[in-house]
C-alpha atoms as a PDB file:
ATOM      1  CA  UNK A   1     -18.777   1.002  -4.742  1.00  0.00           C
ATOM      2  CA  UNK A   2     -16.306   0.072  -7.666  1.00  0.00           C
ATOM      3  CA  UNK A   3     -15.962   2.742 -10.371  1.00  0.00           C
ATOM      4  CA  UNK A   4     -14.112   2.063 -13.502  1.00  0.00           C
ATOM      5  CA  UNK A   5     -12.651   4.616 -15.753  1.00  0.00           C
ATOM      6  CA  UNK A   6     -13.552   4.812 -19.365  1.00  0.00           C
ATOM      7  CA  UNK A   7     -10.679   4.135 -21.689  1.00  0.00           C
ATOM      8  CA  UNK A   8      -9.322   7.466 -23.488  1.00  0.00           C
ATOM      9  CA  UNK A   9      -6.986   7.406 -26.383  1.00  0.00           C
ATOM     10  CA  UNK A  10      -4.910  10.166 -27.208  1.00  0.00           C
ATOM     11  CA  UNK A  11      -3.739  10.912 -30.892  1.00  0.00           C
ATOM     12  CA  UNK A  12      -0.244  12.458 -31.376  1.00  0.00           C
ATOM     13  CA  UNK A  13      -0.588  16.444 -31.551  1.00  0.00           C
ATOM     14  CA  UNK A  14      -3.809  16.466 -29.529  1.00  0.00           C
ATOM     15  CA  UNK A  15      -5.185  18.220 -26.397  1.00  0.00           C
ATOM     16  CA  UNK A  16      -5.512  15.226 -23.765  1.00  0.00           C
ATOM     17  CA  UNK A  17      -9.237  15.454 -22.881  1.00  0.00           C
ATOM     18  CA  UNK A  18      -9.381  14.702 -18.730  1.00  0.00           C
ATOM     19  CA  UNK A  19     -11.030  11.068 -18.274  1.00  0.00           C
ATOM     20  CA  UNK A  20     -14.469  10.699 -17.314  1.00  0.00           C
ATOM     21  CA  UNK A  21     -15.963   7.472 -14.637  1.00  0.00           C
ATOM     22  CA  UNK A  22     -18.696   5.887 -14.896  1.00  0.00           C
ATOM     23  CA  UNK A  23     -20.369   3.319 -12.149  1.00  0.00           C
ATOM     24  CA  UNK A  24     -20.774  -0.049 -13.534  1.00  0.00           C
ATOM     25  CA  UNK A  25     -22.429  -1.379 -10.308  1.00  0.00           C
ATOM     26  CA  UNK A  26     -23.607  -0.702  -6.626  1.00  0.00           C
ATOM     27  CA  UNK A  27     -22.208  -3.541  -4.717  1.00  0.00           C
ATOM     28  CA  UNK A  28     -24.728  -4.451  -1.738  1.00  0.00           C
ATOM     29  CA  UNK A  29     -27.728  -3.886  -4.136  1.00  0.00           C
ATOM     30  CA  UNK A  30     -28.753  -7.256  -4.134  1.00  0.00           C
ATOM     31  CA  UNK A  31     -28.805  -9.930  -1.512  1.00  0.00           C
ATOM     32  CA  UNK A  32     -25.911 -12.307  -2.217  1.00  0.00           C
ATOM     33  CA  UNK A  33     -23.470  -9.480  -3.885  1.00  0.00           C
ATOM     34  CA  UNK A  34     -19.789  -9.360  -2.870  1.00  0.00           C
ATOM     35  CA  UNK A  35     -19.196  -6.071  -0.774  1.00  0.00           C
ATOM     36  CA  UNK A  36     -16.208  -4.121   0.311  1.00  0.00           C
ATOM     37  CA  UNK A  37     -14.007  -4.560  -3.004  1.00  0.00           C
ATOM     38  CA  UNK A  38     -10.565  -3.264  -1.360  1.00  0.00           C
ATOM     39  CA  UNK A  39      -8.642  -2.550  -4.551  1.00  0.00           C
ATOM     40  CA  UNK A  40     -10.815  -1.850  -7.312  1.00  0.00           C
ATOM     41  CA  UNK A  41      -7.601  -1.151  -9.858  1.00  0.00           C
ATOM     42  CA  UNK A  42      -6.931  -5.069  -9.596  1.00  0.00           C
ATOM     43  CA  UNK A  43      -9.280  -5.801 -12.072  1.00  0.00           C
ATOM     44  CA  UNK A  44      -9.000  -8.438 -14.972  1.00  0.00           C
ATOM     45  CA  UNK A  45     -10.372  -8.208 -18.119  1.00  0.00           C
ATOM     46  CA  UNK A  46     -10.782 -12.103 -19.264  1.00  0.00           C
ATOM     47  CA  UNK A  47     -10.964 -13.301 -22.539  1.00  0.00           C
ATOM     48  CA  UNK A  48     -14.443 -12.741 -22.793  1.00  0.00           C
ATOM     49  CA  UNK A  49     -14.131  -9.248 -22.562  1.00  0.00           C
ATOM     50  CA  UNK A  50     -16.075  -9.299 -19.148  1.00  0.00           C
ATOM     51  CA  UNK A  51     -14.527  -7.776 -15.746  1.00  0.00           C
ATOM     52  CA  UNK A  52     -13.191 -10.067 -12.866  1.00  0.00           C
ATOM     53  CA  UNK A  53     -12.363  -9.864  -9.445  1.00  0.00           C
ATOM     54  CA  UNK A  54     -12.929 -10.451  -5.719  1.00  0.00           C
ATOM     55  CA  UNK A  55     -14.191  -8.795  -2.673  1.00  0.00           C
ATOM     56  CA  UNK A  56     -13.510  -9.943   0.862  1.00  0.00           C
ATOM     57  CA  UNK A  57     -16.915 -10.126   1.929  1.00  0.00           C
ATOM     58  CA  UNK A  58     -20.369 -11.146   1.254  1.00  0.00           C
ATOM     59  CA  UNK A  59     -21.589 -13.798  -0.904  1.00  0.00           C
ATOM     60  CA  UNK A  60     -23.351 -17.011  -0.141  1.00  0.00           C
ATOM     61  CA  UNK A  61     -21.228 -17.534   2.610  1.00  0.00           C
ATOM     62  CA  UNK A  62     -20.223 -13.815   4.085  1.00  0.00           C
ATOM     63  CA  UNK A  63     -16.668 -14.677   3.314  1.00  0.00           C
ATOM     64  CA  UNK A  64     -16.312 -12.963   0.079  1.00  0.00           C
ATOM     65  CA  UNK A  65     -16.558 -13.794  -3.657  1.00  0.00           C
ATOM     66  CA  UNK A  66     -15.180 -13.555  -6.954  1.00  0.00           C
ATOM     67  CA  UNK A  67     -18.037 -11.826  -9.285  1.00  0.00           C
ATOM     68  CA  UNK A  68     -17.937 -10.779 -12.585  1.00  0.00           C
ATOM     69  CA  UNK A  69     -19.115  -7.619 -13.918  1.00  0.00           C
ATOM     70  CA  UNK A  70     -20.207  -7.426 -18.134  1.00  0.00           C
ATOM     71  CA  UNK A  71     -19.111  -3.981 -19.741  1.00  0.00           C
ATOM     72  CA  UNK A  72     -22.865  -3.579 -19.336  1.00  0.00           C
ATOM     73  CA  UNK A  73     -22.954  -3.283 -15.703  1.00  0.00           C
ATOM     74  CA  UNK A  74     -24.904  -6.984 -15.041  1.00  0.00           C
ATOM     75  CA  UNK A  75     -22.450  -8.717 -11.735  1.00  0.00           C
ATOM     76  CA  UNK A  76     -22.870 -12.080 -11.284  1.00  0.00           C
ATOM     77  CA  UNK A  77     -21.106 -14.606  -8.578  1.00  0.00           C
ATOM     78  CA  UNK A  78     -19.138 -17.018  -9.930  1.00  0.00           C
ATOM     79  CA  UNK A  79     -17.572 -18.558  -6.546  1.00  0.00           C
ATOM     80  CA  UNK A  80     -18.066 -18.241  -3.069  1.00  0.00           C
ATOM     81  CA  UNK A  81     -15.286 -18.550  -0.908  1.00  0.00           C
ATOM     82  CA  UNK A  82     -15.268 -20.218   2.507  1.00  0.00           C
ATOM     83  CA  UNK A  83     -15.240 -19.670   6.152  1.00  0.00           C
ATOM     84  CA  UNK A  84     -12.163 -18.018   6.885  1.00  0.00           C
ATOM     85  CA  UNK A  85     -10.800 -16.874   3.211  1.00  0.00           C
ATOM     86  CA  UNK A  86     -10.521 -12.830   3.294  1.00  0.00           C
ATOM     87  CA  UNK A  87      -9.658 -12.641  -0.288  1.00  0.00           C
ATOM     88  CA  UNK A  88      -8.732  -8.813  -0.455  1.00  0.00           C
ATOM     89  CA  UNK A  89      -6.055  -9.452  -3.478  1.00  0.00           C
ATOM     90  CA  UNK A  90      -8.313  -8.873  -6.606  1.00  0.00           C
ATOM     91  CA  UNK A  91      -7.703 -11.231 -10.029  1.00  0.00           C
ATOM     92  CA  UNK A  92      -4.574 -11.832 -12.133  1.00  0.00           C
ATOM     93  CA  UNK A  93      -5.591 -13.179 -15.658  1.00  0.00           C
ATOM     94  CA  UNK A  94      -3.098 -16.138 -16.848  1.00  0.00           C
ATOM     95  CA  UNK A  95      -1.769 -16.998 -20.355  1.00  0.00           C
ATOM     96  CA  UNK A  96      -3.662 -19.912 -19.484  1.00  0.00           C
ATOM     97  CA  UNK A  97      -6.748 -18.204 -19.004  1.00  0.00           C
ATOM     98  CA  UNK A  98      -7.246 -18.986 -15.808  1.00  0.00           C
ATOM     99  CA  UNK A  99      -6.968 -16.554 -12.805  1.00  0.00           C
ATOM    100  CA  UNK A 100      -5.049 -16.371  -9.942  1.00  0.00           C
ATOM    101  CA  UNK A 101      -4.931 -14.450  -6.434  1.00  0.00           C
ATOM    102  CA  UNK A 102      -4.474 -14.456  -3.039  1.00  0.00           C
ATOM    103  CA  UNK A 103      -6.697 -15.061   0.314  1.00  0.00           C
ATOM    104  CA  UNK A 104      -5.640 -12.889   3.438  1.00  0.00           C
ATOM    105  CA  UNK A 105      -6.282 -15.615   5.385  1.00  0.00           C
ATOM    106  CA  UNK A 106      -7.513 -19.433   5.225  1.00  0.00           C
ATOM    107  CA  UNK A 107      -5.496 -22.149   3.893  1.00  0.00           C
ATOM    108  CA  UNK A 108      -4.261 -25.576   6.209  1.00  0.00           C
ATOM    109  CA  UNK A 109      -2.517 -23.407   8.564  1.00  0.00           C
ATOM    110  CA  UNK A 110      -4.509 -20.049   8.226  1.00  0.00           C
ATOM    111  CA  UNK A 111      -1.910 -17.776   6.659  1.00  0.00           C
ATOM    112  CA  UNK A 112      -3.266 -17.456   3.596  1.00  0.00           C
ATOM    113  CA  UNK A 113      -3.239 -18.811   0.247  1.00  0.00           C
ATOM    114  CA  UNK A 114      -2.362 -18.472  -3.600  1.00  0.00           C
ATOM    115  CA  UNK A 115      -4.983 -20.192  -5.842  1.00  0.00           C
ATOM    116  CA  UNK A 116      -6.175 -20.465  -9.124  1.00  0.00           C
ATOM    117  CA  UNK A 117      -9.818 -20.151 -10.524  1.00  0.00           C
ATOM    118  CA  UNK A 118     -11.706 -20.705 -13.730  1.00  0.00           C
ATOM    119  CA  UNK A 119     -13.606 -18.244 -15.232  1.00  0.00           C
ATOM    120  CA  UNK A 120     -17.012 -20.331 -14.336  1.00  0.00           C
ATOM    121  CA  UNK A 121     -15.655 -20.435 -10.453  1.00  0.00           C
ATOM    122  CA  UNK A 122     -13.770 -23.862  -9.984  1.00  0.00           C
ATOM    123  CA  UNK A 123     -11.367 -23.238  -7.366  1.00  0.00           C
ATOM    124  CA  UNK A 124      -7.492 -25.268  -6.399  1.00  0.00           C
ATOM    125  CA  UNK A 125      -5.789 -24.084  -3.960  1.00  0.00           C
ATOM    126  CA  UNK A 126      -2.072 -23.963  -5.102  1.00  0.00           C
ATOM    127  CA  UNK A 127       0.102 -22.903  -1.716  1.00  0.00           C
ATOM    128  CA  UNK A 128      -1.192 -22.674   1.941  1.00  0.00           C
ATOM    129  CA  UNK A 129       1.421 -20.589   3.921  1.00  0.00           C
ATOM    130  CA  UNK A 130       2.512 -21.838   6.984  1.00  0.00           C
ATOM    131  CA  UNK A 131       4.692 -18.641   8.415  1.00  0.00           C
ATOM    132  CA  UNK A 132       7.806 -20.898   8.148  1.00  0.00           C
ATOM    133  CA  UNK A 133       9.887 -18.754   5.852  1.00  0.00           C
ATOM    134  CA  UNK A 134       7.441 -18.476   3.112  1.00  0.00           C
ATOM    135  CA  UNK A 135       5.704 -15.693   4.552  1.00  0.00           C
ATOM    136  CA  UNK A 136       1.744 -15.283   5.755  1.00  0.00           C
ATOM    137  CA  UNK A 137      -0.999 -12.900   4.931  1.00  0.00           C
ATOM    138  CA  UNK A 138      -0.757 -12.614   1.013  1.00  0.00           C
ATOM    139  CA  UNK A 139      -2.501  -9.086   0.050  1.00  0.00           C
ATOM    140  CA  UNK A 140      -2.465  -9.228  -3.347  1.00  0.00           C
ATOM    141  CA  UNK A 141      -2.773 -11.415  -6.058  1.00  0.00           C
ATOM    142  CA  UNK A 142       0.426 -12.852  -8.079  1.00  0.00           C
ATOM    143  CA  UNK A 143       2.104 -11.819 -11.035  1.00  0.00           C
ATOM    144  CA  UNK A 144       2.967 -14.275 -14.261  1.00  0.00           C
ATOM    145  CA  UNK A 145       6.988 -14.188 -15.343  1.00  0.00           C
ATOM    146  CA  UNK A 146       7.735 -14.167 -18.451  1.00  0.00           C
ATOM    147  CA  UNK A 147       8.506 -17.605 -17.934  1.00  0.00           C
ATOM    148  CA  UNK A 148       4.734 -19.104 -16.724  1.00  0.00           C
ATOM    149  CA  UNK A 149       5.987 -18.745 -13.195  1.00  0.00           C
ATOM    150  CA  UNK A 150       3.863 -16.337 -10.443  1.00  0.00           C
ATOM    151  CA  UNK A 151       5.531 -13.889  -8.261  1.00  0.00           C
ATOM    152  CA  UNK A 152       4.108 -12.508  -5.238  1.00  0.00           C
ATOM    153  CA  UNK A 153       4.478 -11.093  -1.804  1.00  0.00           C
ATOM    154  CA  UNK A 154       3.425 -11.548   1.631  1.00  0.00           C
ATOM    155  CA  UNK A 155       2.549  -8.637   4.124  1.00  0.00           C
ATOM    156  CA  UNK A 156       3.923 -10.652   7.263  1.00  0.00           C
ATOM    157  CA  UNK A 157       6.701 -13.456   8.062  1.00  0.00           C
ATOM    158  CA  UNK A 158       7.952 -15.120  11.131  1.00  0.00           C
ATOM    159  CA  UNK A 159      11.805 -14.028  10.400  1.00  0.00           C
ATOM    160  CA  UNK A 160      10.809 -10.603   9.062  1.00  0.00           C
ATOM    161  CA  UNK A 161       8.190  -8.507   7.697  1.00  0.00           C
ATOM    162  CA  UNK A 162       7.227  -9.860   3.977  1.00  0.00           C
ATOM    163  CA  UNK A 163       8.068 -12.288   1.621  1.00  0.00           C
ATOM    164  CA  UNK A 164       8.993 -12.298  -2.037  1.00  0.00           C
ATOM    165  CA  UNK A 165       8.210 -15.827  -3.452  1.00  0.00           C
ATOM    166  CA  UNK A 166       7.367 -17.467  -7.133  1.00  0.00           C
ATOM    167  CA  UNK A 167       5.143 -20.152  -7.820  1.00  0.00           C
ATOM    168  CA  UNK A 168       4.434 -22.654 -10.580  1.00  0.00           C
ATOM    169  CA  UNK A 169       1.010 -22.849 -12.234  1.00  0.00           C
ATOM    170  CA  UNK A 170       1.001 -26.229 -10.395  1.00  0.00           C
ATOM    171  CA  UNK A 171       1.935 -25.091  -6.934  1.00  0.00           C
ATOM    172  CA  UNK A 172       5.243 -25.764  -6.826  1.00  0.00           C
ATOM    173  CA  UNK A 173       6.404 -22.754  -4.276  1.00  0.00           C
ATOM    174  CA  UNK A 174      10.172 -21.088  -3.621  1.00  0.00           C
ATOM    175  CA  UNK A 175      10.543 -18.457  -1.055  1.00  0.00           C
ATOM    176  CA  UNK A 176      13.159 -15.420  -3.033  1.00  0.00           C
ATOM    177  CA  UNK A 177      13.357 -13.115  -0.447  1.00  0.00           C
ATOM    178  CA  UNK A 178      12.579 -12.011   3.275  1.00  0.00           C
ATOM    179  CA  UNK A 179      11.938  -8.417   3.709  1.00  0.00           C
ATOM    180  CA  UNK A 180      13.207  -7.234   7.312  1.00  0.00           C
ATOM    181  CA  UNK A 181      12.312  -3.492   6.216  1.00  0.00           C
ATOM    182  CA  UNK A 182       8.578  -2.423   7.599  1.00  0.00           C
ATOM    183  CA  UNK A 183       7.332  -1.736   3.731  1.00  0.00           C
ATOM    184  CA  UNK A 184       6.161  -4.895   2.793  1.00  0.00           C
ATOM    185  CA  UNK A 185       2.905  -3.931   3.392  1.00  0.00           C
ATOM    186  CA  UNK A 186       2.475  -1.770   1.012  1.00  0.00           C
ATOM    187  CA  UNK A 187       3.683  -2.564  -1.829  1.00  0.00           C
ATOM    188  CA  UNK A 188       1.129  -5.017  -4.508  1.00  0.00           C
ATOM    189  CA  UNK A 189       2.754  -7.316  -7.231  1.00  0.00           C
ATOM    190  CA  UNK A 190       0.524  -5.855  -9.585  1.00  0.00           C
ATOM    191  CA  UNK A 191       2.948  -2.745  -9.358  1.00  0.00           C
ATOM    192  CA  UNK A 192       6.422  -4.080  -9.477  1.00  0.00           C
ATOM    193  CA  UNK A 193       7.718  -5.362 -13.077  1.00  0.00           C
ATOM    194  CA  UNK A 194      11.186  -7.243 -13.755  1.00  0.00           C
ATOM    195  CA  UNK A 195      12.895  -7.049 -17.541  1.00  0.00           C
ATOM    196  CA  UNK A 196      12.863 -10.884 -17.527  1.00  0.00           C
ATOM    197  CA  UNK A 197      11.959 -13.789 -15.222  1.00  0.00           C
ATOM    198  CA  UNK A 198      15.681 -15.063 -15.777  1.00  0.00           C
ATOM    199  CA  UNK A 199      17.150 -12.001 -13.961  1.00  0.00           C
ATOM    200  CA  UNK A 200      14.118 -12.236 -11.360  1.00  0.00           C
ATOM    201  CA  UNK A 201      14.980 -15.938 -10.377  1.00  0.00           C
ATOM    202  CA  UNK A 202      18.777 -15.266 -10.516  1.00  0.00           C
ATOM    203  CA  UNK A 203      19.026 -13.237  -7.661  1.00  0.00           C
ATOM    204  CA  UNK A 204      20.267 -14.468  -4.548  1.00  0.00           C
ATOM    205  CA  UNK A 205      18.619 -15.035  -1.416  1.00  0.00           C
ATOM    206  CA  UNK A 206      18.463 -11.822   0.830  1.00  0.00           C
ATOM    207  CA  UNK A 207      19.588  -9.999  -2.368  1.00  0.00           C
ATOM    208  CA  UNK A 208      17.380  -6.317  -2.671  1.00  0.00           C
ATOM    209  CA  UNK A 209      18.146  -4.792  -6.067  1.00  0.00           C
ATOM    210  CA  UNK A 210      14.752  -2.840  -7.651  1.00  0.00           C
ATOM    211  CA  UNK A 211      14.519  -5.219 -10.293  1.00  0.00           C
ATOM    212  CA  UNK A 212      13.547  -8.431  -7.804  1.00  0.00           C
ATOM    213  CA  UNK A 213      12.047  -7.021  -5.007  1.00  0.00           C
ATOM    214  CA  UNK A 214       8.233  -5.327  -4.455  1.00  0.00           C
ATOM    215  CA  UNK A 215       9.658  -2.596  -1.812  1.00  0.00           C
ATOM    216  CA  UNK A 216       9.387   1.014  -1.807  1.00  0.00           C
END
């Protein structure tokens, strides 16, 4: 079940009031409906004010979906996602308007992948991970530079345990860093924030500083 909080402004001077939920919609309702949302904070508000993002299963095709949800509560499907795809990642919203995210698994080598979608559901694959030194088993979805670039992590890789890596909108991919620390995991890009791209594509491989790498 996803629950979204209601927006609360606070004036200057004023008693903050506590925030108060409200459910938008019962995934598993209706036949067809993406279930089993797992992080229902990686939501993206698109440019038509409607709600977007993806659960790993259900759908036409039991593999998962990315829905959207209207500020009125109606869900629809606007892509199912194939045998295989585990798309836990949830929905980053580009300057481009397009959005971008991550399946668990899938992809030419079944790793994962990054890809891009249209609002209306038209899917391209941008990176299939191949657990060569770019990493495998993407959790969550990328995050735009300030640049246009994507940065994002993987939860697994075959000479440690995560991956830092940045992407072009056109799926040109460059591995940053190798995590051989056991928190890579938990960490999501949606979290971690850099001052500029510049200083986040400046630092060296197997650098760690806070400002260029997603660990804890």
């Amino acid at each position: 079940m996803l629950m979204l909080p209601t927006l609360a402004i606070l004036a200057a001077a004023t008693i903050a009031h506590a925030q108060t939920f409200s459910v938008l919609y019962n995934f598993g309702a209706n036949a067809g409906d993406p279930t089993n949302p797992s992080f229902s904070g990686i939501i993206a508000q698109g440019r038509d004010g409607n709600l977007y993002s993806t659960a790993p299963a259900g759908g036409a095709n039991s593999y998962g979906a990315m829905f959207k949800i209207t500020p009125g509560g109606k869900q629809s499907v606007s892509h199912s996602f194939g045998v295989g795809s585990t798309t836990y990642s949830g929905l980053t919203l580009g300057t481009d308007g397009n959005y971008y995210g991550a399946s668990y698994y899938g992809g030419t080598s079944g790793y994962g992948t990054v890809f891009k979608i249209t609002p209306s559901g038209s899917l391209t694959t941008l990176y299939s991970f191949t657990n060569s030194g770019d990493g495998a088993y993407p959790n969550a979805p990328p995050i735009e530079g300030t640049g246009g670039n994507f940065y994002g992590t993987t939860t697994e890789a075959n000479v440690g345990v995560g991956t830092l890596y940045r992407i072009t909108r056109s799926g040109t991919f460059t591995t940053l860093y190798c995590s051989v620390a056991p928190t890579a995991w938990a960490p999501l890009p949606r979290w971690c924030r850099a001052p500029t791209e510049t200083s986040m594509e400046q630092q060296p491989q197997g650098a760690n500083p806070a400002t260029a790498s997603c660990t804890r």
